[in-house]
C-alpha atoms as a PDB file:
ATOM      1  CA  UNK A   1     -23.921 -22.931 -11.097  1.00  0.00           C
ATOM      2  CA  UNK A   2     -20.313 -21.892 -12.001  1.00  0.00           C
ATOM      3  CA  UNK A   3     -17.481 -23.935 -10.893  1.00  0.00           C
ATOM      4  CA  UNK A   4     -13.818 -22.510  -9.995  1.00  0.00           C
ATOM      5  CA  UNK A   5     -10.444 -24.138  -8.921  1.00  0.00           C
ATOM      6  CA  UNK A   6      -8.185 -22.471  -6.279  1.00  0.00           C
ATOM      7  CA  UNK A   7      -5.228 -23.292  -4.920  1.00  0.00           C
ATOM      8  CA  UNK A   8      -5.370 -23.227  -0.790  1.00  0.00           C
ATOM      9  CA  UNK A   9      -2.063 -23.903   1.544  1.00  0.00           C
ATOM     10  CA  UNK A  10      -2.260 -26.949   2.933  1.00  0.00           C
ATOM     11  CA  UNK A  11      -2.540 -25.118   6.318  1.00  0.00           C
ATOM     12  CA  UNK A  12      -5.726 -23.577   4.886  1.00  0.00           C
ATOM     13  CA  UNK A  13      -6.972 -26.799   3.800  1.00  0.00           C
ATOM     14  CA  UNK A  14      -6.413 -27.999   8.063  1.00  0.00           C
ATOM     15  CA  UNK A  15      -8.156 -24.977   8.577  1.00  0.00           C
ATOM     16  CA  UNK A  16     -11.126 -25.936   6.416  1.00  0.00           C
ATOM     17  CA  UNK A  17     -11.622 -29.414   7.557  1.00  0.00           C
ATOM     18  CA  UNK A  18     -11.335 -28.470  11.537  1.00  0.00           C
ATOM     19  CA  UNK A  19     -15.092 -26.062  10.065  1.00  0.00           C
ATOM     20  CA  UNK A  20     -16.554 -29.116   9.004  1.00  0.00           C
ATOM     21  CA  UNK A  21     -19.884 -29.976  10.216  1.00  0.00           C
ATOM     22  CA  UNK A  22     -19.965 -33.586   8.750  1.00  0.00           C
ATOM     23  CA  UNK A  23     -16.827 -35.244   7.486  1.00  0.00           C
ATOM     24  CA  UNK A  24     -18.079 -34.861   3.994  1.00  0.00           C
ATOM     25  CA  UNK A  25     -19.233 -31.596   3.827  1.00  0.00           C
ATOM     26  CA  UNK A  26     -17.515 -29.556   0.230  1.00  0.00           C
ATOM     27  CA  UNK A  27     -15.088 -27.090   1.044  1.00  0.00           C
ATOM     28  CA  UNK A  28     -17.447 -24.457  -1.335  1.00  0.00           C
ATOM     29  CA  UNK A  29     -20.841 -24.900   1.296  1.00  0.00           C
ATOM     30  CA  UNK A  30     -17.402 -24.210   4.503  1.00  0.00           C
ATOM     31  CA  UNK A  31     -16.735 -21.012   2.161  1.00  0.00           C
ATOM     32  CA  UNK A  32     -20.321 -19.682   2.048  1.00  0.00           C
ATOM     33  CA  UNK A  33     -21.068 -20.265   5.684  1.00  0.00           C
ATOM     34  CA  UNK A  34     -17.823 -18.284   6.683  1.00  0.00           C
ATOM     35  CA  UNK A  35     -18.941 -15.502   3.857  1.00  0.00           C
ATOM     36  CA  UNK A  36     -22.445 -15.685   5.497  1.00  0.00           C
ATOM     37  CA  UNK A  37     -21.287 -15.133   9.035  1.00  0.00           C
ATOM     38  CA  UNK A  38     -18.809 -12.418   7.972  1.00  0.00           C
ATOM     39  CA  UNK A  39     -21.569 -10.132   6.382  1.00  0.00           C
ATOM     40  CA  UNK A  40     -23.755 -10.510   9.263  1.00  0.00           C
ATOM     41  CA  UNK A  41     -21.030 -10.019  11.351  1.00  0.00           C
ATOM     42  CA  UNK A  42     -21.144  -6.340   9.594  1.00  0.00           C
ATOM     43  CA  UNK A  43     -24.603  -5.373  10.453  1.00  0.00           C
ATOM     44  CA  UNK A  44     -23.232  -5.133  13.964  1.00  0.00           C
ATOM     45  CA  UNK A  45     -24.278  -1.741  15.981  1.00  0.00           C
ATOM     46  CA  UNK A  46     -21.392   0.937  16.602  1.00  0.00           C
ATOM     47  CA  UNK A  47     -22.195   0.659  19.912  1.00  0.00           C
ATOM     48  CA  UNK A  48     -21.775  -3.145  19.664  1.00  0.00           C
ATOM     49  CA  UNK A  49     -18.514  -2.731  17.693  1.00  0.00           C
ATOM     50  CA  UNK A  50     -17.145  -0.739  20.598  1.00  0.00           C
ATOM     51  CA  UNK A  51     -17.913  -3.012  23.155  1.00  0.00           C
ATOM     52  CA  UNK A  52     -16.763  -6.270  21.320  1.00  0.00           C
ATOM     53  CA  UNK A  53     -12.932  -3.666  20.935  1.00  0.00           C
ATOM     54  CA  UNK A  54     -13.274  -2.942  23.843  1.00  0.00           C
ATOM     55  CA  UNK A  55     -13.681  -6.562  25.500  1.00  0.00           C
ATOM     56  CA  UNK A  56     -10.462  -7.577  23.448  1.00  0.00           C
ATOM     57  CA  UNK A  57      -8.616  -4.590  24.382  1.00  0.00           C
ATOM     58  CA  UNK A  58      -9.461  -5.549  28.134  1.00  0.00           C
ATOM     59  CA  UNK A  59      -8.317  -9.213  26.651  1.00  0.00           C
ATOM     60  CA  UNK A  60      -4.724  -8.656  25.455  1.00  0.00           C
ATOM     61  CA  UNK A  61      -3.458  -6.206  28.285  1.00  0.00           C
ATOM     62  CA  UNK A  62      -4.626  -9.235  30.679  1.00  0.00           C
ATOM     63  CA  UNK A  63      -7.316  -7.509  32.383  1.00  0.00           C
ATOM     64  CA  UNK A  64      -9.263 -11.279  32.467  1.00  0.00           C
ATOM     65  CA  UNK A  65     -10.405 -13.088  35.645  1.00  0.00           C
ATOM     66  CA  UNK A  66      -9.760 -17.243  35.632  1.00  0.00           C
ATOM     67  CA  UNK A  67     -12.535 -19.617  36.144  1.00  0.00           C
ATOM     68  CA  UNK A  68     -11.728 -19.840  39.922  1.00  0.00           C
ATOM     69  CA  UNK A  69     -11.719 -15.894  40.321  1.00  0.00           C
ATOM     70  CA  UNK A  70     -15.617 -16.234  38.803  1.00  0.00           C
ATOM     71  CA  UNK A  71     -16.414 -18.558  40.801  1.00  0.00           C
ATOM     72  CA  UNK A  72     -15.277 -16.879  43.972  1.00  0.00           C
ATOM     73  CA  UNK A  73     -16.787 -13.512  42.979  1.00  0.00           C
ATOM     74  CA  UNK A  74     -19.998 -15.225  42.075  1.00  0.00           C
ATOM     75  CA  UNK A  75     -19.941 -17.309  45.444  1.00  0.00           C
ATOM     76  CA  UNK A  76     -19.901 -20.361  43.433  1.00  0.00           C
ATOM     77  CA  UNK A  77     -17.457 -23.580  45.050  1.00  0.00           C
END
């Protein structure tokens, strides 16, 4: 196996350790489990791509409901 140095920001070094698993887990097995979940994240649907834009569209204009609002439409107390 082939071994690299890069230089990270220290913020992307916080960002790396709050992905830990274990506190001794390698920054390189962080960076493979990100790489993994970003290439299945790309065998989502079209259909599922629309309704994951479409939840965060929803999202940001602040069409959301708060815990209590759930729990009153659900009849939950």
């Amino acid at each position: 196996m082939s071994v690299s140095t890069i230089e990270l920001s220290v913020s992307t070094i916080e960002a790396l350790d709050s992905l830990k698993i274990f506190p001794d887990e390698e920054y390189g097995k962080i960076i493979e489990r990100l790489t993994t979940l970003f290439y299945e994240e790309q065998k989502l649907t079209s259909e599922e791509w629309s309704r994951i834009q479409k939840s965060e569209e929803e999202y940001n204009s602040g069409d959301t409901y708060s815990l209590e609002e759930v729990r009153q439409r659900l009849g939950d107390k």
